[in-house]
Protein backbone atom coordinates (compact mmCIF):
# COMPACT_ATOMS: atom_id res chain seq x y z
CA UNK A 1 113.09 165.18 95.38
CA UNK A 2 113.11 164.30 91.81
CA UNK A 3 114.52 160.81 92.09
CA UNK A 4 112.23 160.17 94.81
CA UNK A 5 108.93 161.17 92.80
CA UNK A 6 110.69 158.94 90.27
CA UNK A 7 110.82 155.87 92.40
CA UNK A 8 107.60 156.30 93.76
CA UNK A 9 106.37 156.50 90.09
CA UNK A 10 108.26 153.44 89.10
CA UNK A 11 106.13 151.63 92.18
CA UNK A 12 103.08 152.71 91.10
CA UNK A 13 103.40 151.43 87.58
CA UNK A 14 104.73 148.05 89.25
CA UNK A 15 101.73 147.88 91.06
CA UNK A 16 99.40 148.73 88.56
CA UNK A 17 101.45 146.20 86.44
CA UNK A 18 101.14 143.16 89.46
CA UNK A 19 97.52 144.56 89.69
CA UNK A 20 96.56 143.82 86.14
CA UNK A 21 98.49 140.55 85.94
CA UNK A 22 96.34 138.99 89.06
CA UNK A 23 93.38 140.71 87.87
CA UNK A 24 93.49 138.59 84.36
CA UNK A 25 94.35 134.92 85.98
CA UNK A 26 91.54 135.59 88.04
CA UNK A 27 88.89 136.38 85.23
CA UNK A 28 90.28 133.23 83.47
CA UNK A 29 90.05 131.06 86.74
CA UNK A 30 86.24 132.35 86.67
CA UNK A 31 85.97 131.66 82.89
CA UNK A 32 85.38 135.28 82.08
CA UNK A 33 86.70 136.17 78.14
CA UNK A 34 90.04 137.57 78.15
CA UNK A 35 90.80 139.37 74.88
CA UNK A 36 94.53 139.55 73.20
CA UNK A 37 94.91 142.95 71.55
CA UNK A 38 97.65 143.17 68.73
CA UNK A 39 98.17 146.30 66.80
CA UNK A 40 99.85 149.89 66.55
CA UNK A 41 100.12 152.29 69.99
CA UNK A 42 96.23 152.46 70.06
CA UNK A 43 96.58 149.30 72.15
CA UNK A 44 97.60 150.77 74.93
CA UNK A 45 94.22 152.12 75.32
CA UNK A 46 93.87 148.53 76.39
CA UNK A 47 95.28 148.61 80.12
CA UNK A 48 92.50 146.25 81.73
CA UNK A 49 92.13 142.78 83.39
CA UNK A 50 90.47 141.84 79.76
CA UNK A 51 93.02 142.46 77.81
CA UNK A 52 96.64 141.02 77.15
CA UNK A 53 98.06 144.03 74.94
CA UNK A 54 100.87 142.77 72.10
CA UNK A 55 102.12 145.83 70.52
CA UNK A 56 103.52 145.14 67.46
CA UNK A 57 105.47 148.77 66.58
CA UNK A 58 103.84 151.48 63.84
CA UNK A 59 102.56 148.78 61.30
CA UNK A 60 99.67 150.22 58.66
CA UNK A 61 96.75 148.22 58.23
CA UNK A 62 97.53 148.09 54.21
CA UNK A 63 101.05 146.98 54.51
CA UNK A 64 99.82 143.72 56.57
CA UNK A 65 98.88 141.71 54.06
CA UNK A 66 102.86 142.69 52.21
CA UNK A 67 105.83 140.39 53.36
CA UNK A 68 108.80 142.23 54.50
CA UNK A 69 107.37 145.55 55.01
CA UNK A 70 109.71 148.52 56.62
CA UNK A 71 108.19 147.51 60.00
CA UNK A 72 107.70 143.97 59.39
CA UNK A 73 104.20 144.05 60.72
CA UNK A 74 103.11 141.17 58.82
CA UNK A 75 105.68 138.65 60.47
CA UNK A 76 105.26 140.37 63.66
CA UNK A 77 101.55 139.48 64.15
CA UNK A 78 101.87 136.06 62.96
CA UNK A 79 104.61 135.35 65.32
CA UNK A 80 102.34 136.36 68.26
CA UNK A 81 99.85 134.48 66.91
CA UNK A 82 101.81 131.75 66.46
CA UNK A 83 102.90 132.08 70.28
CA UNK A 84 99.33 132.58 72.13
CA UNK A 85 97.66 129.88 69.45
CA UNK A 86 97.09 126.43 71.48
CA UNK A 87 94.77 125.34 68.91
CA UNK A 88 91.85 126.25 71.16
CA UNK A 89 89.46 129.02 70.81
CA UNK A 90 91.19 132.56 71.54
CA UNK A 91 89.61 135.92 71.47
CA UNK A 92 91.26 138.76 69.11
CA UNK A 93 91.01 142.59 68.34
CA UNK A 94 92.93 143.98 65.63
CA UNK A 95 93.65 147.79 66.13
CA UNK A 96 94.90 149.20 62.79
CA UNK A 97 94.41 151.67 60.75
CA UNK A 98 95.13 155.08 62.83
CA UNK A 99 98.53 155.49 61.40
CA UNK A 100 96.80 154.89 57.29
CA UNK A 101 94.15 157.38 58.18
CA UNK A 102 96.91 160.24 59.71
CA UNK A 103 100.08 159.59 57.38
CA UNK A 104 99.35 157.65 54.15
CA UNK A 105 95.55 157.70 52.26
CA UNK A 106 96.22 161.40 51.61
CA UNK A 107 99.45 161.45 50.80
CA UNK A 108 99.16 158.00 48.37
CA UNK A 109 95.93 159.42 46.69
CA UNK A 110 97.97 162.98 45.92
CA UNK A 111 101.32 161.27 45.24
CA UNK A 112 99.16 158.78 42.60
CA UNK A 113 96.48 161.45 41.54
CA UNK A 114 93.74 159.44 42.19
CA UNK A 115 91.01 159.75 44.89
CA UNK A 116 90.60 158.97 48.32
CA UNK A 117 88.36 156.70 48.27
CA UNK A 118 90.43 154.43 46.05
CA UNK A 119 92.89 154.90 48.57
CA UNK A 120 90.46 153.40 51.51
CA UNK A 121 88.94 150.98 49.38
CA UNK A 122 92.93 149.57 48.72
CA UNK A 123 93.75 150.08 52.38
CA UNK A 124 90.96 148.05 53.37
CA UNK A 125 91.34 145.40 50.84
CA UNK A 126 94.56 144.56 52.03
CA UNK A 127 93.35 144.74 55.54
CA UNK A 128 90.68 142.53 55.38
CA UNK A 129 92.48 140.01 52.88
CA UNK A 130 95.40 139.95 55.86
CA UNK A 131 92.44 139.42 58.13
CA UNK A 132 90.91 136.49 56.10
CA UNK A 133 94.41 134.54 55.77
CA UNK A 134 95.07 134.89 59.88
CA UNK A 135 91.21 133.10 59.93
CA UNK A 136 92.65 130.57 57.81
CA UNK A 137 95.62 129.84 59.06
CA UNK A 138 94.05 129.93 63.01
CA UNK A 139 90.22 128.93 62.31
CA UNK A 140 89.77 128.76 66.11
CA UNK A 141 90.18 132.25 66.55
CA UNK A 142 87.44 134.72 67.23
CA UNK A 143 88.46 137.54 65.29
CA UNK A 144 87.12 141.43 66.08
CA UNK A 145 88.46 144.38 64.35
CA UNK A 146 88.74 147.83 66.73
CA UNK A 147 87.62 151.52 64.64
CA UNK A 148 90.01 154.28 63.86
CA UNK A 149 89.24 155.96 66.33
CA UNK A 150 88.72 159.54 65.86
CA UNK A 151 91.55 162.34 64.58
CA UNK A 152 93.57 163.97 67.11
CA UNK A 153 95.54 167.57 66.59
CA UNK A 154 99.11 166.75 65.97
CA UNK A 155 100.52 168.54 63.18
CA UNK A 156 102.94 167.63 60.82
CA UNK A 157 105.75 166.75 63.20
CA UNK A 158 107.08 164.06 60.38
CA UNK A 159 106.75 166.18 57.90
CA UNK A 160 104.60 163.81 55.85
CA UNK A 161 104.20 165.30 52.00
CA UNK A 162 100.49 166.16 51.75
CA UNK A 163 99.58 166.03 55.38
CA UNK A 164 95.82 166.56 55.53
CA UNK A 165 94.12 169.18 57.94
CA UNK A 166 92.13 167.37 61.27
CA UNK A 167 89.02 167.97 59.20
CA UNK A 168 89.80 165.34 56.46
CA UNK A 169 91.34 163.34 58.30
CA UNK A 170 88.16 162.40 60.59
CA UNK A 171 86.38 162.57 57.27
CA UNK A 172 88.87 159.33 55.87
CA UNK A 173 88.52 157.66 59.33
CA UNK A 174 84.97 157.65 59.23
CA UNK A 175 85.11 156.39 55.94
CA UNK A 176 87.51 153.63 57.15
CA UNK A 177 85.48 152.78 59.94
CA UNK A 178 81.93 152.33 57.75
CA UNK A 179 84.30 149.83 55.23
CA UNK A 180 85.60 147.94 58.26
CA UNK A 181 82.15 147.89 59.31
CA UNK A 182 80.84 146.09 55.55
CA UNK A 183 83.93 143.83 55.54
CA UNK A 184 83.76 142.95 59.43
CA UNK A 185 79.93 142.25 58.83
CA UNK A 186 81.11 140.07 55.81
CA UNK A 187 83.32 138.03 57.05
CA UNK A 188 81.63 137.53 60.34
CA UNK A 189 83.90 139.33 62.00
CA UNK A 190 82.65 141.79 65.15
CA UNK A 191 83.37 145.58 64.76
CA UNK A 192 84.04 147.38 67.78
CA UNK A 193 82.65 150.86 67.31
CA UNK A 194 83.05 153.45 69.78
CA UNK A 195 84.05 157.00 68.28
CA UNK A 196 80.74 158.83 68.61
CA UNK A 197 81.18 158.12 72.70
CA UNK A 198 84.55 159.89 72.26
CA UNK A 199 83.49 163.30 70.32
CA UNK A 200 80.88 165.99 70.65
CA UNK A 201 78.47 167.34 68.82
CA UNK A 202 81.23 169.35 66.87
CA UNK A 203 83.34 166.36 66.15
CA UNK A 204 86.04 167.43 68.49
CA UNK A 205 87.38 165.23 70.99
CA UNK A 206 85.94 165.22 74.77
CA UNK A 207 89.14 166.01 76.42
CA UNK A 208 88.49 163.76 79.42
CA UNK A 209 89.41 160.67 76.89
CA UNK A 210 92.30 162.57 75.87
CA UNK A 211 95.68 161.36 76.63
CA UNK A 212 97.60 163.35 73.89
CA UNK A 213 97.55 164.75 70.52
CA UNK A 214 97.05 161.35 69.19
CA UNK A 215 95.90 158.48 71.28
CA UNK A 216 93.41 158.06 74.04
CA UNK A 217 93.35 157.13 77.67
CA UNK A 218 91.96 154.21 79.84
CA UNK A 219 89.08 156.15 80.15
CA UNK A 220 87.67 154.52 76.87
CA UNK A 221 87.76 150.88 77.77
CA UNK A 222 84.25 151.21 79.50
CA UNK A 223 83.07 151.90 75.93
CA UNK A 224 84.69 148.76 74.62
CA UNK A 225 83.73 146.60 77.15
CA UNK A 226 80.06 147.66 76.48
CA UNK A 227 80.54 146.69 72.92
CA UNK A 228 81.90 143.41 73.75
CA UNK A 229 79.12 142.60 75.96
């Protein structure tokens, strides 16, 4: 019984897969905007006809702009880029930042005794000055930049030193998300914004957009497709 559920599980996804594929060739055959998506596991909240998703592994959004980084983020996106770039106009989200905001802005501004929002203003420094030499080096692309989105309720399971409580952690993301928003706006880049669609009025997070105690499901895309309209 098991390997059959398994089969039939491994058909679905096919489908979905074949479904998604046909979907997108379409949209570009009708000159609708497809989107690529390059970033951390966030992108997976990406699973649409819009979207091509290139997942580039647990990169931070401060170690982009740093050459030979442990997870080589850096050389990762620009190899994509390099790939999907036909010297045309192309459409691209950056989703970073999740993984700064849950396992390294508290930790760095303990471990360095200084304050958090030196920490952000560092993170998104780097960030945007990655962000500025992609524009550069690709002028034809259309660059937006996708939100932290907001805190989910894993604990420590890495056992980061000076793991912050949910609390301030939302409290750095949605100090993140208003820099990204004054460098996106600078730059001319477009922020996609959707976290207040995703939380209730306590700041906890509407379980039906839940997926697990991190990341989000397909649920959310409607959001981003409204912001991209």
């Amino acid at each position: 019984m098991n390997i059959l559920l398994q089969k039939y599980k491994q058909a679905k996804g096919l489908l979905f897969f074949s479904y998604l594929d046909t979907a997108r060739k379409l949209r570009i055959l009708i000159n609708k905007p497809v989107y690529h998506v390059i970033g951390d596991s966030h992108t997976t909240n990406f699973l649409h006809p819009a979207f091509i998703i290139h997942h580039v592994g647990p990169a931070t959004a401060y170690k982009l702009n740093f050459k030979n980084s442990t997870t080589k983020g850096r050389e990762k996106v620009i190899k994509i880029l390099n790939k999907i770039y036909k010297k045309k106009k192309i459409n691209v989200i950056f989703v970073f930042g999740e993984l700064d905001v849950r396992l390294q802005i508290n930790k760095v501004a303990n471990q360095k005794k200084t304050s958090i929002g030196k920490v952000i203003d560092s993170t998104v420094d780097s960030y945007f000055n990655f962000l500025k030499y992609i524009k550069k080096q690709f002028p034809l692309i259309n660059i937006s930049v996708f939100n932290v989105l907001p805190q989910g309720e894993e604990k420590n399971i890495y056992k980061v030193p000076y793991y912050a409580e949910r609390e301030k952690r939302s409290l750095i993301a949605e100090l993140m998300n208003s820099k990204y928003k004054e460098y996106s706006k600078s730059e001319s880049f477009k922020f996609i914004d959707i976290c207040n669609k995703l939380i209730d009025a306590k700041g906890q997070r509407k379980r039906e957009y839940v997926f697990d105690d991190v990341h989000y499901n397909r649920k959310v895309i409607k959001f981003v497709m409204e912001e991209l309209k």
